[in-house]
C-alpha atoms as a PDB file:
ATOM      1  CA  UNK A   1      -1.683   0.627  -7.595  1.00  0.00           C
ATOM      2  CA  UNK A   2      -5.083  -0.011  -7.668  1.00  0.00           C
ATOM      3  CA  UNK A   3      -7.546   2.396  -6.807  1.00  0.00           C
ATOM      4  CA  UNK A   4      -9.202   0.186  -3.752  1.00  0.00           C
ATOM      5  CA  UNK A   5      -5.056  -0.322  -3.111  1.00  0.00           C
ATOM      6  CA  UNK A   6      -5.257   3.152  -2.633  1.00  0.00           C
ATOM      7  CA  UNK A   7      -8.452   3.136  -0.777  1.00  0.00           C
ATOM      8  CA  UNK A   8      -7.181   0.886   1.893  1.00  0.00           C
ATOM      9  CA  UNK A   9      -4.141   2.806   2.545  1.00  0.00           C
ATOM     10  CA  UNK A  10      -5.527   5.783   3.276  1.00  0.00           C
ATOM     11  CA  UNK A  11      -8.050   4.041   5.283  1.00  0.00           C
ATOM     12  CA  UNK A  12      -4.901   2.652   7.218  1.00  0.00           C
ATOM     13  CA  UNK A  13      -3.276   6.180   7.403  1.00  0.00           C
ATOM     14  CA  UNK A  14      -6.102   7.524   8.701  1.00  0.00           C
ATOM     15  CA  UNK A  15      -6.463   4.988  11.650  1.00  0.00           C
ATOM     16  CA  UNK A  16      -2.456   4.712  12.633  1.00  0.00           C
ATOM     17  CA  UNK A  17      -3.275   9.327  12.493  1.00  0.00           C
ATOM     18  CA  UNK A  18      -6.207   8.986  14.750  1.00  0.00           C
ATOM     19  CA  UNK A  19      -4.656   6.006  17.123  1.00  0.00           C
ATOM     20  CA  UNK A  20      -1.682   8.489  17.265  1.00  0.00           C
ATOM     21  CA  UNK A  21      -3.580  11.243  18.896  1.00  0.00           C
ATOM     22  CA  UNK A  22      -5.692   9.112  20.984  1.00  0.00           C
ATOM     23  CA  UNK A  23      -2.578   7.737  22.360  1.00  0.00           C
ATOM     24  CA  UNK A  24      -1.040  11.257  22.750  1.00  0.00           C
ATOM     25  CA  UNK A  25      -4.665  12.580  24.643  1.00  0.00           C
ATOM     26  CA  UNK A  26      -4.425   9.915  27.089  1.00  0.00           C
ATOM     27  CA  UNK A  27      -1.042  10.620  27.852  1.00  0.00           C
ATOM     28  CA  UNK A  28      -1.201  13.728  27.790  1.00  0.00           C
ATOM     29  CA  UNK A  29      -4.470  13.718  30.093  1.00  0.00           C
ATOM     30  CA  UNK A  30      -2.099  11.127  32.880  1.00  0.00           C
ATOM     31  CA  UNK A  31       0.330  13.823  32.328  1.00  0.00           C
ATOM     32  CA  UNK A  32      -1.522  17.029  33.127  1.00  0.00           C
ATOM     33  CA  UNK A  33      -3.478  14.995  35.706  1.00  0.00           C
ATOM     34  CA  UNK A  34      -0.749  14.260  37.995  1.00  0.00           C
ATOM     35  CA  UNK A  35       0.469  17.667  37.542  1.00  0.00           C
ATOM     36  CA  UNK A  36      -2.626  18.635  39.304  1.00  0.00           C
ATOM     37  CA  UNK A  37      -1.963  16.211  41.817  1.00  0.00           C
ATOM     38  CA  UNK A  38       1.677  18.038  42.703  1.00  0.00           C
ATOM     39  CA  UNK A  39      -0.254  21.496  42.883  1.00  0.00           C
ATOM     40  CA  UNK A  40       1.763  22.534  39.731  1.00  0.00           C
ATOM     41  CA  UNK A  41      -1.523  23.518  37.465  1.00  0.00           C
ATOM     42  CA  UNK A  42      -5.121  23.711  37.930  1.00  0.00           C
ATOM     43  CA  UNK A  43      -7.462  21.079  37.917  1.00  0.00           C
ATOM     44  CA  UNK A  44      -9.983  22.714  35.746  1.00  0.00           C
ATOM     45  CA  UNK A  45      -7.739  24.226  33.598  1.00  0.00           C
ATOM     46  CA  UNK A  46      -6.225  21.098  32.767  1.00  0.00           C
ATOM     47  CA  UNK A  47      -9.672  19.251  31.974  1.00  0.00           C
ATOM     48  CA  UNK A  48     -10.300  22.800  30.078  1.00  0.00           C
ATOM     49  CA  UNK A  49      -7.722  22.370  28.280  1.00  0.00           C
ATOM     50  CA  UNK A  50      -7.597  18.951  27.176  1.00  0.00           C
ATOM     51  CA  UNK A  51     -11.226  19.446  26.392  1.00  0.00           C
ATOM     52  CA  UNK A  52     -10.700  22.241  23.946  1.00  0.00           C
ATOM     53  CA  UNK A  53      -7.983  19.738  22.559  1.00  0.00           C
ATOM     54  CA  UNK A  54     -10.144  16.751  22.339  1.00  0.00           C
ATOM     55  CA  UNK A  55     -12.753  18.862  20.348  1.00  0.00           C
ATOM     56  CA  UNK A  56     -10.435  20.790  18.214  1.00  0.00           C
ATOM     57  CA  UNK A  57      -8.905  17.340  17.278  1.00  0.00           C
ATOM     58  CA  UNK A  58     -11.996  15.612  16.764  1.00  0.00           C
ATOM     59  CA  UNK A  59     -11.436  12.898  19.074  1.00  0.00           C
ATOM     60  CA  UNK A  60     -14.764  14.207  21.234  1.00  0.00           C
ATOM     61  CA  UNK A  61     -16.776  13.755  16.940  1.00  0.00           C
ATOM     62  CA  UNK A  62     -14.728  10.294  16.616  1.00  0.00           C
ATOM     63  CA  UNK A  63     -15.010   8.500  20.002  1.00  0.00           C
ATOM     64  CA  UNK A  64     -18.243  10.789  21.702  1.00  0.00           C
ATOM     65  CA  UNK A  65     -18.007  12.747  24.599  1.00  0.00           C
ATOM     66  CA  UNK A  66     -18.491   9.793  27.064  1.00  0.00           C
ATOM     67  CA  UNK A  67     -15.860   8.334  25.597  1.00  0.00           C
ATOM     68  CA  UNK A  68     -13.525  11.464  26.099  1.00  0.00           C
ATOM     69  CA  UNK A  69     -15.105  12.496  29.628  1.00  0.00           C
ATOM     70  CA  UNK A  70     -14.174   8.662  30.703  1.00  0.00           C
ATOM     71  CA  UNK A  71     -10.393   8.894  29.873  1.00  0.00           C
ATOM     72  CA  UNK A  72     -10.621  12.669  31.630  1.00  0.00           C
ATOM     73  CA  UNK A  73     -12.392  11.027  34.572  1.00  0.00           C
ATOM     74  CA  UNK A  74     -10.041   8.099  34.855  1.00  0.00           C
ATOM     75  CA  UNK A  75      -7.152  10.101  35.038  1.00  0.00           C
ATOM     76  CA  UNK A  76      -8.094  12.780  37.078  1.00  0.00           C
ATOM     77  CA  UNK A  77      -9.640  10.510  39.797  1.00  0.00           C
ATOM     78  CA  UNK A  78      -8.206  12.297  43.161  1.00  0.00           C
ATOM     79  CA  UNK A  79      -6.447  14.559  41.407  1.00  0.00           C
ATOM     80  CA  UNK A  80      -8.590  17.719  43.859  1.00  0.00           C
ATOM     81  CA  UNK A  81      -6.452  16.745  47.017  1.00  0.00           C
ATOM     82  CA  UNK A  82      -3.269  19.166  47.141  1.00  0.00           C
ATOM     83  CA  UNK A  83      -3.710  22.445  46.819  1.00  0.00           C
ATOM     84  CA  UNK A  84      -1.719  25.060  44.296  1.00  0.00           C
ATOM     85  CA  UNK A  85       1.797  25.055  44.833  1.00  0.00           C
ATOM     86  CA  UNK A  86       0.953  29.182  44.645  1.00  0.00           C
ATOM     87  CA  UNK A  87      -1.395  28.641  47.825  1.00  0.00           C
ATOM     88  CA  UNK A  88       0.914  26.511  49.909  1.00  0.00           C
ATOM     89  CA  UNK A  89       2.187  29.109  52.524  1.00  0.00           C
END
């Protein structure tokens, strides 16, 4: 193999590595968020959480932090209207 052979495929391992866990974020954000939506966890400590990820990740370095906020935003949108399933007497 070539060296720019070897060039592009690592170029193409590290895109199918970083679609991966962009794919697995937004899930995982559409997920949490409708968790929040059943009262099961926290809305705040969900977007915490999936913050810390996003950074620690370095999807929020990648794609920007309006990037990451958006795909928080869109799936958290109404998420605040049941309360915690520990609250509901």
């Amino acid at each position: 193999m070539t060296w720019a052979g070897q060039v592009d495929e690592f170029r193409a391992t590290r895109r199918a590595v970083a679609n991966a866990k962009l794919e697995t974020f937004k899930r995982e954000c559409w997920r949490l968020a409708l968790l929040a939506r059943r009262g099961v966890v926290e809305k705040a400590a969900a977007v915490d959480l999936l913050w810390e990820l996003a950074i620690g990740h370095a999807l929020v370095r990648s794609m920007g932090e309006e990037r990451v906020t958006a795909i928080l935003s869109e799936a958290f949108a109404d998420s605040d209207f049941r309360p915690l399933a520990a609250e509901v007497a």
